[in-house]
Protein backbone atom coordinates (compact mmCIF):
# COMPACT_ATOMS: atom_id res chain seq x y z
CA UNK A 1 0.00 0.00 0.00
CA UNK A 2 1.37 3.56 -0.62
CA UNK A 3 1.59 6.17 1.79
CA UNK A 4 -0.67 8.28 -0.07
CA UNK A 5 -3.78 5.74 -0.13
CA UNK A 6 -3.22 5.85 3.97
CA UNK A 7 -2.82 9.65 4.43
CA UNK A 8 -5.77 9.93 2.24
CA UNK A 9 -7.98 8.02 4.63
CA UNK A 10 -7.16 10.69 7.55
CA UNK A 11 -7.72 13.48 4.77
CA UNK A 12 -11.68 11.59 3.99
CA UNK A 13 -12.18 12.18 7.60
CA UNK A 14 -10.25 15.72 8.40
CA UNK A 15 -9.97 17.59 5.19
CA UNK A 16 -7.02 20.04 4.75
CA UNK A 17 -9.63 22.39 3.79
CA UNK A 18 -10.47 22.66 7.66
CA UNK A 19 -7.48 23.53 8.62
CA UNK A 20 -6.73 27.11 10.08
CA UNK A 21 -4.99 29.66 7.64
CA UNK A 22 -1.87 29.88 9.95
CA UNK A 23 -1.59 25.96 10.12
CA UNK A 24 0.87 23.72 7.88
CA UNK A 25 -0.98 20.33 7.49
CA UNK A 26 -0.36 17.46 5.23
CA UNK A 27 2.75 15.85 4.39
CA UNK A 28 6.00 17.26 5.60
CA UNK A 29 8.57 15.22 4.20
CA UNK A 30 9.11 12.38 2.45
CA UNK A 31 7.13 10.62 -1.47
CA UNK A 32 3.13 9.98 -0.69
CA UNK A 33 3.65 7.49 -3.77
CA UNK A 34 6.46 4.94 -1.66
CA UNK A 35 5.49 1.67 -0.26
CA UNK A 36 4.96 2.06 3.75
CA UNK A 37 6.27 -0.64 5.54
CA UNK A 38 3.91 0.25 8.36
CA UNK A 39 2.64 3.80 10.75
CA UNK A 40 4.14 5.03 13.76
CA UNK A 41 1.62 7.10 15.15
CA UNK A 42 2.79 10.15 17.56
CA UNK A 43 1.70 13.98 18.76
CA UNK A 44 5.13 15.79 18.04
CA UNK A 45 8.18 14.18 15.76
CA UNK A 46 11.67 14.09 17.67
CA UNK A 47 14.56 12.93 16.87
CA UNK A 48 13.80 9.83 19.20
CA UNK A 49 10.68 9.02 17.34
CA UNK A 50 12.75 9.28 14.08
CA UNK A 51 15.38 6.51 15.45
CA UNK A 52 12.21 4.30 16.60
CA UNK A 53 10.56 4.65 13.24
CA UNK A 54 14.28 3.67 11.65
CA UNK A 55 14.58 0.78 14.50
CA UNK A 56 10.95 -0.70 13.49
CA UNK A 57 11.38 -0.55 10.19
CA UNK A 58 8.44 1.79 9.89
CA UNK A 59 8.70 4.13 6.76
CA UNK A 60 5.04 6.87 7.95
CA UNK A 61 4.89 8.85 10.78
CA UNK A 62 1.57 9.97 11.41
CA UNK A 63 1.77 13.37 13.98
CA UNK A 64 -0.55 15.69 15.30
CA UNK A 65 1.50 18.60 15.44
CA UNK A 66 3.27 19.45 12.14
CA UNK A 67 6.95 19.51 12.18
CA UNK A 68 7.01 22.18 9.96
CA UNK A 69 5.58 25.30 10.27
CA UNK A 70 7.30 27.78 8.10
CA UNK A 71 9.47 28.17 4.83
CA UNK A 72 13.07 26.47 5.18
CA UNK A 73 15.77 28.70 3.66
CA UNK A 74 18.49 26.15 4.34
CA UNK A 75 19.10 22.58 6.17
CA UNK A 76 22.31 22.09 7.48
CA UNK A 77 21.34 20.37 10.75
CA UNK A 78 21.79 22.95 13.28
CA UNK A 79 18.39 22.57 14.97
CA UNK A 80 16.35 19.65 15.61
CA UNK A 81 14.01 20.69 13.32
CA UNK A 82 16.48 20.70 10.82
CA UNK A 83 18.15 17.38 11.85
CA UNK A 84 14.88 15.40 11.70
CA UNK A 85 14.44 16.72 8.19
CA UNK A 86 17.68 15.36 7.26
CA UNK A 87 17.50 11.90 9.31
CA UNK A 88 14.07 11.30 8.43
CA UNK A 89 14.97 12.07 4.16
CA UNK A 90 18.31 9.75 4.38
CA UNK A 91 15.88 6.87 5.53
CA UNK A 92 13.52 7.38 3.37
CA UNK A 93 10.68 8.52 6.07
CA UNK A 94 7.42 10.18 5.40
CA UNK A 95 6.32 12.47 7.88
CA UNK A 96 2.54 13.75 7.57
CA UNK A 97 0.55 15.77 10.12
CA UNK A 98 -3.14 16.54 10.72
CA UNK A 99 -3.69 19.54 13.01
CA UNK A 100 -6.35 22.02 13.22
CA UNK A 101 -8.18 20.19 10.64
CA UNK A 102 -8.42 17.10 12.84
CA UNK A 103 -9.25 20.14 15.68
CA UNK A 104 -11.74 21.43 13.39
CA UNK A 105 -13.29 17.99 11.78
CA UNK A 106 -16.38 16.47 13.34
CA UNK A 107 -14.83 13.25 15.53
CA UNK A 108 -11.80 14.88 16.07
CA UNK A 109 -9.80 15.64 19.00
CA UNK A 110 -12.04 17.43 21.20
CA UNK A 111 -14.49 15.07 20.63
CA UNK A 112 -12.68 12.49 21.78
CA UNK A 113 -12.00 14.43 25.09
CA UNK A 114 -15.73 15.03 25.05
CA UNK A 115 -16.31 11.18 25.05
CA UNK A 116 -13.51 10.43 27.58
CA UNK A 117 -15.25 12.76 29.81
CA UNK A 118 -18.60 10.79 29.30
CA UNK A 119 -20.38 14.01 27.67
CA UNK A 120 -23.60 13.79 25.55
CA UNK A 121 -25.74 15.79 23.35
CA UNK A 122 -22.33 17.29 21.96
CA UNK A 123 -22.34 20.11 19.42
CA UNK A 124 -19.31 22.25 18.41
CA UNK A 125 -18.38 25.16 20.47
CA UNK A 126 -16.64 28.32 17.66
CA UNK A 127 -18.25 26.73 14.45
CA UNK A 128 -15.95 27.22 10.99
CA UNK A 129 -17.11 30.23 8.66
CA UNK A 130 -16.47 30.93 5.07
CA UNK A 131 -15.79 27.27 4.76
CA UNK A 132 -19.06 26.96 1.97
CA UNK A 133 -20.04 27.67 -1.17
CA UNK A 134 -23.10 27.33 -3.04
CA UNK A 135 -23.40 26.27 -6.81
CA UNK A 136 -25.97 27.74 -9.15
CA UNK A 137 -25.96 25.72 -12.16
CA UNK A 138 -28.35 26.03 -14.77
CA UNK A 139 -29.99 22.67 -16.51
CA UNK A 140 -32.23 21.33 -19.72
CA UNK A 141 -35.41 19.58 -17.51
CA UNK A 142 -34.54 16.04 -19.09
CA UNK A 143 -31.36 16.24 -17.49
CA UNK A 144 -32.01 17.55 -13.81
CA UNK A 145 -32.20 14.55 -11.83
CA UNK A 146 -28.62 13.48 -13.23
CA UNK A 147 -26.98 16.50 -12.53
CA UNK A 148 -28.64 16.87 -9.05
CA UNK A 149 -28.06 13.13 -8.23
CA UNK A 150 -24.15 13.82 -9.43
CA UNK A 151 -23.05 16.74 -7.10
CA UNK A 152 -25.13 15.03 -3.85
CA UNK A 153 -23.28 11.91 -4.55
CA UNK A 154 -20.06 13.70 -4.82
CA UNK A 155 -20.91 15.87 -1.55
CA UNK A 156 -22.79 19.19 -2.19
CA UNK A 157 -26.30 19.67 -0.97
CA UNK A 158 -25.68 18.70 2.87
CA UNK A 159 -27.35 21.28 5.52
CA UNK A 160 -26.84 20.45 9.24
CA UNK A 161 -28.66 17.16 9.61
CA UNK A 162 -29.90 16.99 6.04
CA UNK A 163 -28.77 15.76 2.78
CA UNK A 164 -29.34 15.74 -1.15
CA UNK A 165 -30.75 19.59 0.00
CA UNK A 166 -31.36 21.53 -3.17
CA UNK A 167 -33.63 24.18 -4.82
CA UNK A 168 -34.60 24.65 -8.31
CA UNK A 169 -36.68 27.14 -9.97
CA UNK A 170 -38.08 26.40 -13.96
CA UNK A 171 -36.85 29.13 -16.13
CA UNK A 172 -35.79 29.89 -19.77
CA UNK A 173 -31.70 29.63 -21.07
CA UNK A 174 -31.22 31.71 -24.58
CA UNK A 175 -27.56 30.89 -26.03
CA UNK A 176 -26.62 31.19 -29.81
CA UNK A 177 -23.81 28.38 -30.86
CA UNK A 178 -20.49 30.17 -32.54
CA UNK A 179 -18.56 28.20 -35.51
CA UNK A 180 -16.86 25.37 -34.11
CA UNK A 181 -19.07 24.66 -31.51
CA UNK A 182 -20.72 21.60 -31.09
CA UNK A 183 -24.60 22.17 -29.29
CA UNK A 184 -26.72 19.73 -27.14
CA UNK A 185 -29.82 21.32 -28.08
CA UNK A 186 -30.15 24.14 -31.10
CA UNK A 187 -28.11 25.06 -34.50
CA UNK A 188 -24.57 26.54 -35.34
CA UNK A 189 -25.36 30.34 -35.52
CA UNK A 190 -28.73 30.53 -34.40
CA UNK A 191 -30.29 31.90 -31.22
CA UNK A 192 -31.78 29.11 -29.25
CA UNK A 193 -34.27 29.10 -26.09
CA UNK A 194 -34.25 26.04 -23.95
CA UNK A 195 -36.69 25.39 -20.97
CA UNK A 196 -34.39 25.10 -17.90
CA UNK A 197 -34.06 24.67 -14.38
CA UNK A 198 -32.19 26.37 -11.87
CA UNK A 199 -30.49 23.98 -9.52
CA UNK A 200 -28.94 25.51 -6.19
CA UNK A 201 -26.66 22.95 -3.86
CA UNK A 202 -24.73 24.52 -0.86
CA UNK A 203 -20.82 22.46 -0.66
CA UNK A 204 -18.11 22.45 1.63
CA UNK A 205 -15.02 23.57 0.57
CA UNK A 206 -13.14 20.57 0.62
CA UNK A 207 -14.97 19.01 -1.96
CA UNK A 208 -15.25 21.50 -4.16
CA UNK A 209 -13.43 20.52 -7.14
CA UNK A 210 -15.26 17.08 -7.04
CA UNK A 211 -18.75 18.42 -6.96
CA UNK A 212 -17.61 20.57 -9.88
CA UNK A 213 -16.69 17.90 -11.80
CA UNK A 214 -19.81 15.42 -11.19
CA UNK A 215 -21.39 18.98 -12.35
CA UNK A 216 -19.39 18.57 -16.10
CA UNK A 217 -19.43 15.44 -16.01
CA UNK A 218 -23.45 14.97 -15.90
CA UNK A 219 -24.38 17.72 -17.81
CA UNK A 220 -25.05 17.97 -20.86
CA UNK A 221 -24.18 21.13 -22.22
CA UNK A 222 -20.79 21.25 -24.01
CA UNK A 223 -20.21 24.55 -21.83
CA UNK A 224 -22.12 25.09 -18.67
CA UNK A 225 -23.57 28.25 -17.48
CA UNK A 226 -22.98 27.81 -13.38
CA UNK A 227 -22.20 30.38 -10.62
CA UNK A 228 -20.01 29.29 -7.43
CA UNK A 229 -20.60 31.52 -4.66
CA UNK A 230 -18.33 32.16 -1.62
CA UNK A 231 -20.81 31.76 1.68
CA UNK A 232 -20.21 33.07 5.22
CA UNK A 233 -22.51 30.69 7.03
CA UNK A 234 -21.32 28.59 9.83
CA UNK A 235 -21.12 25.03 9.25
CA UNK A 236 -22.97 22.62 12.52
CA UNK A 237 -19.71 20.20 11.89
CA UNK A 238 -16.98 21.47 11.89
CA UNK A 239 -14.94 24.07 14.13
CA UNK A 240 -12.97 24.45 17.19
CA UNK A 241 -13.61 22.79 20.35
CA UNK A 242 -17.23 21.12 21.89
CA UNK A 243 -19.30 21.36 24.57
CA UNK A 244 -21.78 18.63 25.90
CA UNK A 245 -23.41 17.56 29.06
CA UNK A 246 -22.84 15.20 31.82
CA UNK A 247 -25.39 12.62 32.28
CA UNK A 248 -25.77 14.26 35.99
CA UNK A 249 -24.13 17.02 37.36
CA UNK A 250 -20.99 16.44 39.67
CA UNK A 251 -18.95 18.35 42.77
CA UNK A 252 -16.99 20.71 40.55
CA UNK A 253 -13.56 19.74 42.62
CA UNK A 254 -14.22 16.14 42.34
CA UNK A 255 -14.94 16.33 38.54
CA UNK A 256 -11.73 18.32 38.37
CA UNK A 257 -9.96 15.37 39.81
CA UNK A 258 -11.66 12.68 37.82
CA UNK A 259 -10.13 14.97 34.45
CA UNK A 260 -6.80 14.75 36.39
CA UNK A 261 -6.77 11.00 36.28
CA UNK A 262 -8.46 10.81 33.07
CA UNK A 263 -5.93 12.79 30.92
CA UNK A 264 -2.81 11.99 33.30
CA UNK A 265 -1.97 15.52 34.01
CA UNK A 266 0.57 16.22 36.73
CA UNK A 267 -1.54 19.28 38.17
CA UNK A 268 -4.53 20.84 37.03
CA UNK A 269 -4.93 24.64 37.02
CA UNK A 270 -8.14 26.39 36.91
CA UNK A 271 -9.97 29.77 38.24
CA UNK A 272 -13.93 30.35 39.17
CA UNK A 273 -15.86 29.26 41.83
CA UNK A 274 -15.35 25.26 42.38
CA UNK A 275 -18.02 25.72 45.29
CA UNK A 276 -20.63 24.97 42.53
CA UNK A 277 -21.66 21.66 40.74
CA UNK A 278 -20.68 21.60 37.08
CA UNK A 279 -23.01 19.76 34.59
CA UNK A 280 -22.61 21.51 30.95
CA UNK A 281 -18.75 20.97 29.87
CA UNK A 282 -16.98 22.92 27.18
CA UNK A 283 -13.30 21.26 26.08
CA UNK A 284 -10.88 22.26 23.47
CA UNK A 285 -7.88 20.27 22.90
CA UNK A 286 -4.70 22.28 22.96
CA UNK A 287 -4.86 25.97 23.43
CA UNK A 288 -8.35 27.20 23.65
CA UNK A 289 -8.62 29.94 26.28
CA UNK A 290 -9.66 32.25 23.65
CA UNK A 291 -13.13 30.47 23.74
CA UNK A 292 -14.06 31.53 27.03
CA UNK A 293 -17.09 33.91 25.40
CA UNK A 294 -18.29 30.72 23.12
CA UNK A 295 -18.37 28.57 26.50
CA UNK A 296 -20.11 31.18 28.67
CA UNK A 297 -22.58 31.98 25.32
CA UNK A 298 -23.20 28.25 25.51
CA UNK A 299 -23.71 28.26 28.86
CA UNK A 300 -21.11 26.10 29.86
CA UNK A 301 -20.26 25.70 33.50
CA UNK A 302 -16.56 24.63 32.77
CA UNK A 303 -14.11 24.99 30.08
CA UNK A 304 -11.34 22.34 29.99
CA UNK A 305 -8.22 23.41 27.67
CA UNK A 306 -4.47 24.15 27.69
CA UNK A 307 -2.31 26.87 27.76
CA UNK A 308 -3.92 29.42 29.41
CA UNK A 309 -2.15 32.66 30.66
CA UNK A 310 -2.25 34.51 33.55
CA UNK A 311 -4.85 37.09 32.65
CA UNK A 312 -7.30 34.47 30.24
CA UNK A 313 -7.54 32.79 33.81
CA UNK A 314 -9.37 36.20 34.74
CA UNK A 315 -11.49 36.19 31.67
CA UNK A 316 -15.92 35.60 33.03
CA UNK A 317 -14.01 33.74 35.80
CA UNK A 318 -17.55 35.44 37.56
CA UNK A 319 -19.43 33.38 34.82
CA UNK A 320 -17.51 29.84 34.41
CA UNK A 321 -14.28 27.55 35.46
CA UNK A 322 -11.54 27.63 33.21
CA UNK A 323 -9.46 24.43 33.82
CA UNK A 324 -6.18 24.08 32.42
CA UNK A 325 -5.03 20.15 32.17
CA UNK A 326 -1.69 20.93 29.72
CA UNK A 327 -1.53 20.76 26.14
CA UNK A 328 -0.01 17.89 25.58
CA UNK A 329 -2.16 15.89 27.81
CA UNK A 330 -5.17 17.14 25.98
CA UNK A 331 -4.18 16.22 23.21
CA UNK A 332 -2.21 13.02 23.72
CA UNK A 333 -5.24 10.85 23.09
CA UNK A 334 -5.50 12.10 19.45
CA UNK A 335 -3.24 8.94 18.13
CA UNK A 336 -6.12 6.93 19.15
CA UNK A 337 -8.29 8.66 16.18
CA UNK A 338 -5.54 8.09 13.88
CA UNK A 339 -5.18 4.61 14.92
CA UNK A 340 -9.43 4.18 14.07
CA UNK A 341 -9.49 5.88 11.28
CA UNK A 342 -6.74 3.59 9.72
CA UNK A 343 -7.65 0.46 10.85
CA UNK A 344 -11.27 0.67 9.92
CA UNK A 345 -10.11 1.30 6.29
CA UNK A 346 -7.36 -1.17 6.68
CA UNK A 347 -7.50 -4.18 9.02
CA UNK A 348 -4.61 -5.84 10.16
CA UNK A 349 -2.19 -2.93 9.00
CA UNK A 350 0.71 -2.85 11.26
CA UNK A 351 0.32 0.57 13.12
CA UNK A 352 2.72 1.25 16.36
CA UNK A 353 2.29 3.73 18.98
CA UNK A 354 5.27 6.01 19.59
CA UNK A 355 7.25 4.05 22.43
CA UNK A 356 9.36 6.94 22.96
CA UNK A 357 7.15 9.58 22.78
CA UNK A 358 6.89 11.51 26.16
CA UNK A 359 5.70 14.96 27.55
CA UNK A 360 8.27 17.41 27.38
CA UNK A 361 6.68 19.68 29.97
CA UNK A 362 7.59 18.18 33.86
CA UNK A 363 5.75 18.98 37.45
CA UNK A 364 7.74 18.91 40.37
């Protein structure tokens, strides 16, 4: 199996397209079109992690957090970052990462916190805008229900809980076929009306380019008259972070210390009144004190992150708990979704967790 037809399967479920505009995910290093010899499956590449992929045998590393972030102007090995490049090209290692769009994709990492935590009724906390677009494509009646059938199929026309979504409105095209054309409908040099209807589908981004092609594909016109529109609304399924409910509501300090020995964390800082039983939870791996206002506007009782600074601690601390449980421990649990993903695609594939993979943040 190549690495691409692996990678792929984490792209089918997290997109690139979700991915924030600062973010670099997707293949770092190495040729999506080699064998793999197996997956090691990690949060951050190291140099360690390199020499247990080369010990194993294993030719994919599979990370959460992309080794590289920014243009290289040289590699001469005098960082690490610089030194895994190098190591992990000699021995032929592929390196690929799925970040914010495994943040942002419905399933991903804060869901899984979501479910470790026992939460239900989940829906996402700061939904994704400017992530759709809407196609308005103009069709002969015979030929409707193919095109329509064609972009659903290929992924247009889903809103919130719905699918194959659509509108169409019955109209009249006028077009007049220039020499060398070659005309469904009509004669070379003659102005031509043609019943048709109006079909409207809403997309994501990510599958743009295949909607648009089921669109050529099906129709029947040589050349197409379609629109495709650039839409601010939010999207129900995909964006930062989650909130849910427990199934009953629990001692705020003991809950605290049940997400202590859940996630592992050596200490667990938070602000707010503790006093209080906590029932509606809002979690977002990694660094997510900046949705303190979508977790109070949610009405969220707690919000479980990482990396939170002195004065976010302050932020509604009136209004909610902000718990901070460390980054990496918030996200550690993400190589389990990697590890599904795969091996629901592909049983039996030989997929390794890190060994040497550890947090590089201590607590005395």
């Amino acid at each position: 199996m190549k690495i691409a037809e692996v990678t792929r399967l984490i792209e089918e479920f997290a997109p690139t397209a979700l991915q924030e505009s600062w973010d670099n995910a997707g293949m770092q290093v190495g040729n999506p079109q080699a064998e793999t010899t197996g997956v090691l499956l990690c949060l951050d590449v190291t140099e360690a992690i390199i020499d247990e992929s080369i010990a194993k045998g294993i030719n994919l590393i599979i990370t959460h957090h992309p080794l590289l972030f920014r243009g290289m102007k040289s590699i001469t090995g005098r960082n690490a970052i610089e030194r895994i490049v190098i190591k992990a090209i000699k021995n032929d290692i592929a390196i690929y990462s799925a970040h914010t769009n495994m943040d942002s994709a419905w399933g991903g990492v804060s869901h899984l916190i979501a479910k470790k935590l026992g939460l239900a009724d989940v829906e996402v906390l700061s939904r994704q805008q400017g992530k759709m677009f809407k196609l308005v494509v103009f069709v002969p009646n015979a030929s409707l229900e193919k095109v329509r059938d064609a972009v659903t199929n290929a992924g247009a026309g889903r809103i919130g809980d719905y699918d194959c979504c659509s509108y169409q409105l019955q109209g009249e095209g006028t077009f007049r076929a220039l020499p060398g054309a070659d005309p469904y409908v009509g004669q070379v040099g003659e102005l031509h009306r043609e019943p048709e209807m109006r079909l409207e589908v809403v997309l994501p981004s990510y599958c743009k380019n295949r909607v648009l092609r089921a669109m050529l594909d099906a129709h029947p016109y040589e050349e197409p008259a379609y629109d495709l529109i650039a839409l601010e609304n939010e999207s129900k399924y995909s964006g930062l972070g989650v909130v849910g409910n427990l199934p009953e509501s629990e001692d705020a300090v003991q809950f605290l210390s049940r997400v202590k020995a859940i996630f592992g964390t050596g200490a667990v800082r938070y602000s707010g009144d503790v006093s209080k039983r906590v029932k509606r939870i809002a979690v977002c791996g990694g660094a997510g004190a900046e949705f303190v206002h979508d977790a109070v506007a949610c009405e969220a009782d707690m919000l479980i992150t990482g990396d939170v600074k002195y004065h976010e601690f302050m932020t509604d601390s009136d209004k909610i708990i902000i718990a901070d449980i460390g980054h990496y421990e918030s996200e550690h649990f993400t190589k389990e979704i990697f590890n599904e993903i795969i091996t629901k695609k592909i049983p039996n594939f030989a997929i390794h967790y890190a060994e040497l993979e550890k947090n590089p943040i201590n607590y005395l």
